[in-house]
Protein backbone atom coordinates (compact mmCIF):
# COMPACT_ATOMS: atom_id res chain seq x y z
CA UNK A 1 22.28 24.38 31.78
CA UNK A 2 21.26 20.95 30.46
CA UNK A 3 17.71 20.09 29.65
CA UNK A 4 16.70 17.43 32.04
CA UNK A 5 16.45 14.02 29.38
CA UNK A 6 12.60 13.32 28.96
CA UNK A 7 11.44 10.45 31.35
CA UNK A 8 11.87 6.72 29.93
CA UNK A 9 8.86 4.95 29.41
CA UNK A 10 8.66 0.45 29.84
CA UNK A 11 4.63 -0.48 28.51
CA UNK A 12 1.94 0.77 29.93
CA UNK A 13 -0.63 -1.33 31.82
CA UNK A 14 -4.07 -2.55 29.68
CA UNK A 15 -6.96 -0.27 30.60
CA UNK A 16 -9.45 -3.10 32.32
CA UNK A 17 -11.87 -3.91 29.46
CA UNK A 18 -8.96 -5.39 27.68
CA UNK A 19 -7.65 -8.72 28.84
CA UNK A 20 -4.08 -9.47 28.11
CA UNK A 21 -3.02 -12.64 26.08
CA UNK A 22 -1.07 -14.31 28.28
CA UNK A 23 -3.31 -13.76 31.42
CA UNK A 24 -5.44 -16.34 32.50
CA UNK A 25 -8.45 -14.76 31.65
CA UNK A 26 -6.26 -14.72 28.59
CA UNK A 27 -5.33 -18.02 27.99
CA UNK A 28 -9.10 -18.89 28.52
CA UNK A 29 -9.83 -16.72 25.27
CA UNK A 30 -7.17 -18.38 23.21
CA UNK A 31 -8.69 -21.97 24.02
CA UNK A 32 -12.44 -21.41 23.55
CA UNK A 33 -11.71 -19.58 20.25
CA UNK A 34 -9.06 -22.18 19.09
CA UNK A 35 -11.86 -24.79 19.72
CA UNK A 36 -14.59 -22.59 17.68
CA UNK A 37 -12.13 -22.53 14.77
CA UNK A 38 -11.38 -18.82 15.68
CA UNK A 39 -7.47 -19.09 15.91
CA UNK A 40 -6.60 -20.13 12.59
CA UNK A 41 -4.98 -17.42 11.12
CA UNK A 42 -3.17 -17.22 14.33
CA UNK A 43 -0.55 -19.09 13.94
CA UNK A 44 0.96 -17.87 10.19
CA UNK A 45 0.65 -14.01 12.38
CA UNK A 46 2.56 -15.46 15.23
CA UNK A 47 5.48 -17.07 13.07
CA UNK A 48 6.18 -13.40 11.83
CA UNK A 49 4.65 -11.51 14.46
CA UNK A 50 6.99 -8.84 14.59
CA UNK A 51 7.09 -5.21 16.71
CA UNK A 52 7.25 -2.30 15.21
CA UNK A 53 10.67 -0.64 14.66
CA UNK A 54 9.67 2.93 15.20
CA UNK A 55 7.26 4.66 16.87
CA UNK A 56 5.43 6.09 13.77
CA UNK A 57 6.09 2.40 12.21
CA UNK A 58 2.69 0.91 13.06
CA UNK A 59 1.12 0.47 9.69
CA UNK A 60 4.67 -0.66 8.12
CA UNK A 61 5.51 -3.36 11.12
CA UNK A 62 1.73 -4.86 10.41
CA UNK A 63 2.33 -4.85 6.50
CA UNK A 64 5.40 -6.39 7.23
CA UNK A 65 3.54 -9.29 9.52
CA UNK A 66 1.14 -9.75 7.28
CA UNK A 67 3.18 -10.06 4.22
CA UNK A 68 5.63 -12.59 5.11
CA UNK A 69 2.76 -14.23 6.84
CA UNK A 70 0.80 -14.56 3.55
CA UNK A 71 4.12 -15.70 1.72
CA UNK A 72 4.27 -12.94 -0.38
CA UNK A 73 8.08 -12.61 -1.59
CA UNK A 74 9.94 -9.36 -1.74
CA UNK A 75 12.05 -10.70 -4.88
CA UNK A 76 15.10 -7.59 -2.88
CA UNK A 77 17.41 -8.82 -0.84
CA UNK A 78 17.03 -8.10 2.56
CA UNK A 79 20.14 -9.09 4.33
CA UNK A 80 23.03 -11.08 3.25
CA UNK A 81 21.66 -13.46 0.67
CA UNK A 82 17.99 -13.67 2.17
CA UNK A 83 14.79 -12.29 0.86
CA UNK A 84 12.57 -11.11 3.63
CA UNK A 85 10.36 -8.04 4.15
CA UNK A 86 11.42 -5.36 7.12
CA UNK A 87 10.18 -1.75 7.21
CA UNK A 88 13.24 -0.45 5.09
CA UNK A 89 11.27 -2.57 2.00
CA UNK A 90 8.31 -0.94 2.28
CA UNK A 91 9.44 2.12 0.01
CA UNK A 92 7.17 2.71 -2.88
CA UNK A 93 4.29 5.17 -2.31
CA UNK A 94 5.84 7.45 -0.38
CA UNK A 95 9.22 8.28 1.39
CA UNK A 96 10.05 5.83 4.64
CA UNK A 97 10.90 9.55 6.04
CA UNK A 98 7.77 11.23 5.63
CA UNK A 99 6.03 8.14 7.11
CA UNK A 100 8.87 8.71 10.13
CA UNK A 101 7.62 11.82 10.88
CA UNK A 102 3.58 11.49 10.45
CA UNK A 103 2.65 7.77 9.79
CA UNK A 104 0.41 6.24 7.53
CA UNK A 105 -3.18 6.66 6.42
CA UNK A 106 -5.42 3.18 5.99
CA UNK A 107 -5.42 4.71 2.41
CA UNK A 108 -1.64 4.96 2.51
CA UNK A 109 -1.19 1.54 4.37
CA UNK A 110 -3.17 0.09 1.17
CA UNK A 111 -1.31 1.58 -1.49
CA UNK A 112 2.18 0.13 0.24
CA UNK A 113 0.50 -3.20 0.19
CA UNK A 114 -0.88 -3.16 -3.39
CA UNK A 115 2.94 -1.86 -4.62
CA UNK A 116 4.63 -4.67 -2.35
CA UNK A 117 2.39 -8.17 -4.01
CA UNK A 118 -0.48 -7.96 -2.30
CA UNK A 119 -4.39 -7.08 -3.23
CA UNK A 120 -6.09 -5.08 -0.44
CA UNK A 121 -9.69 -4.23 0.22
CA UNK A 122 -10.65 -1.39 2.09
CA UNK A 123 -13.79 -1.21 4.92
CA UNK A 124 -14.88 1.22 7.02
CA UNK A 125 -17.41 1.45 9.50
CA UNK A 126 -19.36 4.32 7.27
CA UNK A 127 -20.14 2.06 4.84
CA UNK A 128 -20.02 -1.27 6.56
CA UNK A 129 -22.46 -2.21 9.97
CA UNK A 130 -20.95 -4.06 13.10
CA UNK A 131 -22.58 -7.34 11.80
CA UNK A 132 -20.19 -7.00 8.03
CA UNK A 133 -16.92 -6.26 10.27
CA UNK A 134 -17.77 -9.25 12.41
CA UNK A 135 -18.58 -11.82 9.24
CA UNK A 136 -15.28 -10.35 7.83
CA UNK A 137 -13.09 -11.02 11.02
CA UNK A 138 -14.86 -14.84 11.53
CA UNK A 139 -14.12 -15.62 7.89
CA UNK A 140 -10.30 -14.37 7.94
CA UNK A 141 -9.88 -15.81 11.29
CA UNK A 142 -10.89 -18.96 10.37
CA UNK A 143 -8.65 -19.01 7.50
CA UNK A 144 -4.97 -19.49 7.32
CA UNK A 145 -4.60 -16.13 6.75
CA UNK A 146 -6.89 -16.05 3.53
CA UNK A 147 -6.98 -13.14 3.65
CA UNK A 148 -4.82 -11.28 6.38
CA UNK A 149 -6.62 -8.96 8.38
CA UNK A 150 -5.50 -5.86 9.21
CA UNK A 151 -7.50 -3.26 11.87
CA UNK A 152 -6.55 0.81 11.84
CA UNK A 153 -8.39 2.08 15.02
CA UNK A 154 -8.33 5.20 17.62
CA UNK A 155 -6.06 3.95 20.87
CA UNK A 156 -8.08 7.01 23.02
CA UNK A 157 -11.80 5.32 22.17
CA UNK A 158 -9.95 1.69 24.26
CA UNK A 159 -8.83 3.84 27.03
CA UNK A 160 -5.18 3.75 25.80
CA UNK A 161 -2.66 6.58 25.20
CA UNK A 162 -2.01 7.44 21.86
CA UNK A 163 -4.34 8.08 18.66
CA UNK A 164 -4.21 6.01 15.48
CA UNK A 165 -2.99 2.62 15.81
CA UNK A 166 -2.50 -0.09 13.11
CA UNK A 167 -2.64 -4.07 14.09
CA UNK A 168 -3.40 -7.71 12.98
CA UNK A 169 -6.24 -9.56 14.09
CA UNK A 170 -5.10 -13.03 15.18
CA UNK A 171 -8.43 -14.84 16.51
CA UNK A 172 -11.85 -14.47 17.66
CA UNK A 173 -13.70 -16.28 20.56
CA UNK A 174 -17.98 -15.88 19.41
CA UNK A 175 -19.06 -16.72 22.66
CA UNK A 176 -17.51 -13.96 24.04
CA UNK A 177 -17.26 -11.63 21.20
CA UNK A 178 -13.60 -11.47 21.77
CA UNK A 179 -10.85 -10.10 18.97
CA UNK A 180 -7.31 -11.31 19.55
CA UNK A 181 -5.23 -7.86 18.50
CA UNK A 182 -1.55 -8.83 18.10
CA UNK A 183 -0.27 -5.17 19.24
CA UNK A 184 3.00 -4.41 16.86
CA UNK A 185 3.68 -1.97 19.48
CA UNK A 186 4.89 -4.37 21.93
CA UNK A 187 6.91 -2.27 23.64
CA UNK A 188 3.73 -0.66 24.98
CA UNK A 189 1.23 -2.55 25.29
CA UNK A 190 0.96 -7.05 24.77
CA UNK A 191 -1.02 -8.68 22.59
CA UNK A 192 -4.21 -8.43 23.85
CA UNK A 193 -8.29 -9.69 23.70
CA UNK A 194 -10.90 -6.80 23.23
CA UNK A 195 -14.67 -6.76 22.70
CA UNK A 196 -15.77 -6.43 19.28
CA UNK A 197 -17.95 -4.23 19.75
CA UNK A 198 -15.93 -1.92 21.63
CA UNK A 199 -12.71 -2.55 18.70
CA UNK A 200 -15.49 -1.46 15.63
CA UNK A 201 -15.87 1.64 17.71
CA UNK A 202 -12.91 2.38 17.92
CA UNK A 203 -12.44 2.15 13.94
CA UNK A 204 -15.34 5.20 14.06
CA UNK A 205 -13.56 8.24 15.13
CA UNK A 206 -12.29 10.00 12.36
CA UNK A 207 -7.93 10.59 11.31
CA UNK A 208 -7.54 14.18 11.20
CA UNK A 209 -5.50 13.73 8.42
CA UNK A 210 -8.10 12.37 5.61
CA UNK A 211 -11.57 13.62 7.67
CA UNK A 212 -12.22 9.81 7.47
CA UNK A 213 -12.86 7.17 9.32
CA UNK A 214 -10.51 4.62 10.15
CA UNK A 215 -11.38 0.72 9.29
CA UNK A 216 -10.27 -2.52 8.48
CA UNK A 217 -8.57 -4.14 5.51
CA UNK A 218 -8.20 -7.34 4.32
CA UNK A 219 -5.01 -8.56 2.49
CA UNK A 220 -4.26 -11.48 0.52
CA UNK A 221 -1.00 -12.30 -1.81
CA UNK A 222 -2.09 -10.63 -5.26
CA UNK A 223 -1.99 -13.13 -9.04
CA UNK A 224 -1.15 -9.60 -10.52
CA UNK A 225 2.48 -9.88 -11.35
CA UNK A 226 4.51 -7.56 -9.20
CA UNK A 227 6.84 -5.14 -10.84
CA UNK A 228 10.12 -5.96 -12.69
CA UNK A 229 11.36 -2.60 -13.34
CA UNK A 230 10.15 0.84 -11.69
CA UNK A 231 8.52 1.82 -8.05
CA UNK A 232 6.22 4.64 -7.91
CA UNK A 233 7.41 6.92 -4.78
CA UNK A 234 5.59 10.58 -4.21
CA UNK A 235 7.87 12.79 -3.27
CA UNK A 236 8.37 16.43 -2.64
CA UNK A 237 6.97 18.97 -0.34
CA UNK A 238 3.23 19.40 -1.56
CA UNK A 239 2.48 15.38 -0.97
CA UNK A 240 -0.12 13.41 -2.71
CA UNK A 241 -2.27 17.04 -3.66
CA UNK A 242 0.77 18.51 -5.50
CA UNK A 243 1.12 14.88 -7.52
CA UNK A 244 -2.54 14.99 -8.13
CA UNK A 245 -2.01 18.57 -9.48
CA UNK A 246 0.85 17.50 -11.68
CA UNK A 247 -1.10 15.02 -12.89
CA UNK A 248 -3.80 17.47 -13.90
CA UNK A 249 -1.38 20.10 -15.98
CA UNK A 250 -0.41 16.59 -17.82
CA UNK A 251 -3.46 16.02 -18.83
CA UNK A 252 -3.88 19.74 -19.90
CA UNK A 253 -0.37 19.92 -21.62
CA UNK A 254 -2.11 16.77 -23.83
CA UNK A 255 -5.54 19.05 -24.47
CA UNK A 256 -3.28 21.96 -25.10
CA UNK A 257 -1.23 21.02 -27.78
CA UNK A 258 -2.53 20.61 -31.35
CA UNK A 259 -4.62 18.19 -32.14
CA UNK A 260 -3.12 16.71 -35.51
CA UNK A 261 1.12 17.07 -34.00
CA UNK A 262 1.90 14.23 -32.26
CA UNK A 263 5.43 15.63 -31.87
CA UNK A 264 4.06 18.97 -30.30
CA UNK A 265 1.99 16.97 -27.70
CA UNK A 266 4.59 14.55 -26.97
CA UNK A 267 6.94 17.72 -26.38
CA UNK A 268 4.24 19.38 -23.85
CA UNK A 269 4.05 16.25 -21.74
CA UNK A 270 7.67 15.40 -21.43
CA UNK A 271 8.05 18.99 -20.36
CA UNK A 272 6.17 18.71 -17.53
CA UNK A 273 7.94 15.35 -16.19
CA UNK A 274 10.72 17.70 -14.46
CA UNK A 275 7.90 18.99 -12.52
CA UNK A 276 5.90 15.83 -11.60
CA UNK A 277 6.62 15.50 -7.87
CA UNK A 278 6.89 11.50 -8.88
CA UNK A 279 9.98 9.42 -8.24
CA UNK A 280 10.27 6.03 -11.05
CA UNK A 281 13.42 4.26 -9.58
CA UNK A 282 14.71 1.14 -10.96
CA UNK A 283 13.49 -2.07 -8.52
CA UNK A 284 16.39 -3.92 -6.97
CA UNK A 285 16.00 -7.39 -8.01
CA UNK A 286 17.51 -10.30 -6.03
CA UNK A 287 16.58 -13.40 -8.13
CA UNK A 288 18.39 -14.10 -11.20
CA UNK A 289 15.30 -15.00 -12.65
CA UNK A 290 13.84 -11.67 -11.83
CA UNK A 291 17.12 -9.76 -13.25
CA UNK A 292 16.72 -11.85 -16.69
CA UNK A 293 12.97 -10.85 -16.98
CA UNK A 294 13.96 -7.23 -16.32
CA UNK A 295 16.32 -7.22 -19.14
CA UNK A 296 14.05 -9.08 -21.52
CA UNK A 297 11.09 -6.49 -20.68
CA UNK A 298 13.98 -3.81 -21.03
CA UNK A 299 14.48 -5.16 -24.40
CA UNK A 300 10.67 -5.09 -25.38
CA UNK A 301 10.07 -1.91 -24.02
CA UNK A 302 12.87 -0.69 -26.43
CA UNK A 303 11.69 -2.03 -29.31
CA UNK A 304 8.50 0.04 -29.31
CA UNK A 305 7.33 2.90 -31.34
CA UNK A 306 6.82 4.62 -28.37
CA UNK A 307 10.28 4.26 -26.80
CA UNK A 308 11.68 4.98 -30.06
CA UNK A 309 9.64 8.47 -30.37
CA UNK A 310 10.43 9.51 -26.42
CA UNK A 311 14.20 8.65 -26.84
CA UNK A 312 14.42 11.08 -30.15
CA UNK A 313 12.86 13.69 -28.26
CA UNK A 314 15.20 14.11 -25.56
CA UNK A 315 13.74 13.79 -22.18
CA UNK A 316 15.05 14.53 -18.64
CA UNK A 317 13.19 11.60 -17.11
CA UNK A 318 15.53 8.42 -18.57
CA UNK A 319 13.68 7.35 -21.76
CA UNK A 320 12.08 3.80 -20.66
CA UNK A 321 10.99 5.43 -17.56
CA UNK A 322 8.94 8.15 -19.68
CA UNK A 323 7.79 5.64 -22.08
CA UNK A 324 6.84 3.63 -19.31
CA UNK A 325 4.68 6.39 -18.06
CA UNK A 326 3.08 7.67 -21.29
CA UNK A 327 1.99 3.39 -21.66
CA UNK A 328 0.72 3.71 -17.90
CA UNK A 329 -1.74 6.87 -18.67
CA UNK A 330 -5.03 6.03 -19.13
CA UNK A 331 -6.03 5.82 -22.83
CA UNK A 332 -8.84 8.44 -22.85
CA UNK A 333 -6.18 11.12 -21.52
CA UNK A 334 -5.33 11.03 -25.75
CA UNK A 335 -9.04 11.56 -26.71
CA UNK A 336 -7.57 15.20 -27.84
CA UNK A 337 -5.33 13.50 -30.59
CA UNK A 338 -6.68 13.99 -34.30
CA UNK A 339 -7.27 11.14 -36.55
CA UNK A 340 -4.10 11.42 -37.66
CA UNK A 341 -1.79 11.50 -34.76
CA UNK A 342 -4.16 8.85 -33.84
CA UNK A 343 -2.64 6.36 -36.66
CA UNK A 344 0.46 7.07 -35.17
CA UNK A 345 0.11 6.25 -31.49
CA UNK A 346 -1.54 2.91 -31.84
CA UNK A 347 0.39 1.45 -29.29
CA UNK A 348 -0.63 3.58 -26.74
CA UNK A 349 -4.57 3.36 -27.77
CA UNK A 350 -4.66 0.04 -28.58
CA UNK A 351 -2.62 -1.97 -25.74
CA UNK A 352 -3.15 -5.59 -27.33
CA UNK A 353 -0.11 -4.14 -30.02
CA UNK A 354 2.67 -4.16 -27.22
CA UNK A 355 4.23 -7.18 -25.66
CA UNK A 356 2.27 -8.59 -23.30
CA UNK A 357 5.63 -7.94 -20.61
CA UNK A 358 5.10 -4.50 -21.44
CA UNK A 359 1.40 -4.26 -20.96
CA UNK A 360 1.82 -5.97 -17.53
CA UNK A 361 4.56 -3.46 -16.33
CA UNK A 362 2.38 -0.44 -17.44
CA UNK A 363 -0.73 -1.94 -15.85
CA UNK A 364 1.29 -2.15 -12.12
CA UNK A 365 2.56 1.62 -12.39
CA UNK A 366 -0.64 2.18 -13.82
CA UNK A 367 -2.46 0.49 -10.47
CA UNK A 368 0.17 2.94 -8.39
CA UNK A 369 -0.48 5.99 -10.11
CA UNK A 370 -4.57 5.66 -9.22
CA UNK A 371 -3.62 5.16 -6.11
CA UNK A 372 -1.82 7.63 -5.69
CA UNK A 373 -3.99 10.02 -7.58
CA UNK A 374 -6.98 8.92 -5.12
CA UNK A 375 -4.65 10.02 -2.14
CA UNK A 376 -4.37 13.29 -3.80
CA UNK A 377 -7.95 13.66 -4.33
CA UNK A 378 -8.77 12.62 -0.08
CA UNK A 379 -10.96 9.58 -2.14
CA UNK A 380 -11.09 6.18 -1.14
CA UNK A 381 -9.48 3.44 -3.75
CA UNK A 382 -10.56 0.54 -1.72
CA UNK A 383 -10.27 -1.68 -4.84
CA UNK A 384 -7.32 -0.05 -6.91
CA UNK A 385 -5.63 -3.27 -6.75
């Protein structure tokens, strides 16, 4: 016998202390807020308001709002000849599948934004009172989306169905104490006005997943350059714990090996690359520009000591990739290396010898890899990037 299919759903109606943005009550919002300065970062949001293209997709549809809102570009192709973020972008961090099957974090959802050009700060309602969320939501409401902000909150403590929820915040009427949420997940419920108050509760209950809070974050486009070469992805079965592990036998594979043998410490930490649940994939790059930058820093990356010494050694990560890495470590992970060996890995304790393309490359993975590492860990990086 055939299962019977499961029942189709079309929205769901607004529980009643939420008032629907294109009600009357509504509309009323929209104009008192618009003419208390309130709606300015509405209308960047609207231009790429977007819904969600999966039901897990929450977090990725707002990044992807709030990045082309903010102007940040993807420098990858998108479709045909045209550079745009969609969820299929988003996929540094961690696999698109993995957040398929069990969404995103606020931690998570700021590490995808840091890796795709944008810097993100990190609140939650632990650590900041109802009064900070509300000066934070005036200011980037009255803003053209200077910064972007972004609100991870409990659907159950509004009276809707579902749990976590990730979406913009595109106004706020003070007289009423109104938030304008622009709901990615349009196919269930609109865009819609809700009490402040009652939305910074809603950030309190905490995500089974991190024993945390949820919160807010603000986003705006980063002056860090973005990456020309590799993406940091976390992949595997163990997650972010197993990559914060790896990262932990690295550092021990560098205290383990003797002090004055560069050659015997290089050796232990390539040897655990096959075993560092870390992907480093080449980034597509759309621009010409972007391409001709890639090879240059290609070019300057291969002209170091430290390429040179990885490369002789053999390793079964592709040599600029685990050069790349061993300049993205942070420099007191070699406090174990003898005067010596020392002398002979200046480039690696001393940064200001390498290019400065170089130094910029290593600092982005380096940005990733904290992030990442603070995933592992269950700790907040609210300023990793």
């Amino acid at each position: 016998m055939t299962a019977a299919p499961s029942p189709s759903l079309y929205r769901r109606p607004l529980p009643a202390q939420l008032v629907a943005f294109a009600s009357p009550a509504g509309r009323a919002l929209f104009d008192a807020a618009r003419a208390a300065g309130g709606m300015e970062s509405f209308f960047p949001l609207i231009e790429q308001f977007h819904t969600q293209a999966d039901p897990a997709f929450c977090g990725l549809g707002t990044l992807v709002v709030a990045l082309n809102a903010l102007g940040v570009d993807p420098g990858r192709l998108w479709k045909g000849p045209w550079r745009w973020f969609s969820e299929d972008l988003l996929d540094c961090c961690t696999p698109l599948e993995r957040v398929r099957a069990q969404g995103i974090s606020l931690d998570e959802f700021a590490c995808l934004a840091r890796c795709n050009g944008a810097s993100a700060e990190v609140f939650r309602p632990d650590a900041t009172d109802l009064a900070g969320f509300r000066a934070t939501l005036r200011a980037a409401t009255g803003s053209a989306v200077d910064p972007a902000l972004v609100v991870s909150y409990d659907r159950g403590a509004l009276g809707q169905t579902g749990t976590g929820h990730f979406s913009p915040i595109g106004g706020y009427e003070p007289a009423s104490d109104h938030v304008l949420v622009l709901d990615v997940a349009r196919f269930k419920y609109p865009p819609h006005w809700i009490p402040l108050p009652a939305l910074y509760s809603a950030t309190q209950p905490h995500d089974p997943v991190t024993g945390r809070p949820r919160g807010w974050v603000t986003l705006r486009r980063s002056p860090r350059p973005a990456s020309l070469l590799f993406t940091a992805r976390c992949v595997g079965e163990g997650g972010y714990e197993a990559f914060t592990a790896a990262l932990e036998r690295l550092r021990a594979a560098i205290a383990g090996a003797p002090r004055h043998d560069l050659k015997a410490m290089l050796l232990a930490v390539l040897g655990v690359l096959p075993r560092l649940p870390l992907a480093l994939e080449r980034r597509p790059l759309a621009l010409a520009e972007h391409a001709q930058a890639s090879e240059a820093l290609l070019s300057a990356l291969r002209d170091t000591q430290v390429f040179a010494r990885v490369e002789a050694l053999g390793p079964a990560w592709p040599a600029e990739a685990a050069a790349l890495l061993l300049l993205a470590l942070p420099v007191e992970q070699w406090s174990p290396l003898g005067a010596a060996a020392r002398g002979e890995w200046l480039e690696v304790l001393d940064p200001a010898r390498l290019p400065q393309v170089v130094r910029d490359e290593a600092e982005h993975l380096r940005r990733q890899l904290a992030d990442l590492g603070a995933l592992g860990r269950g700790e907040a990086c609210e300023r990793c990037g």
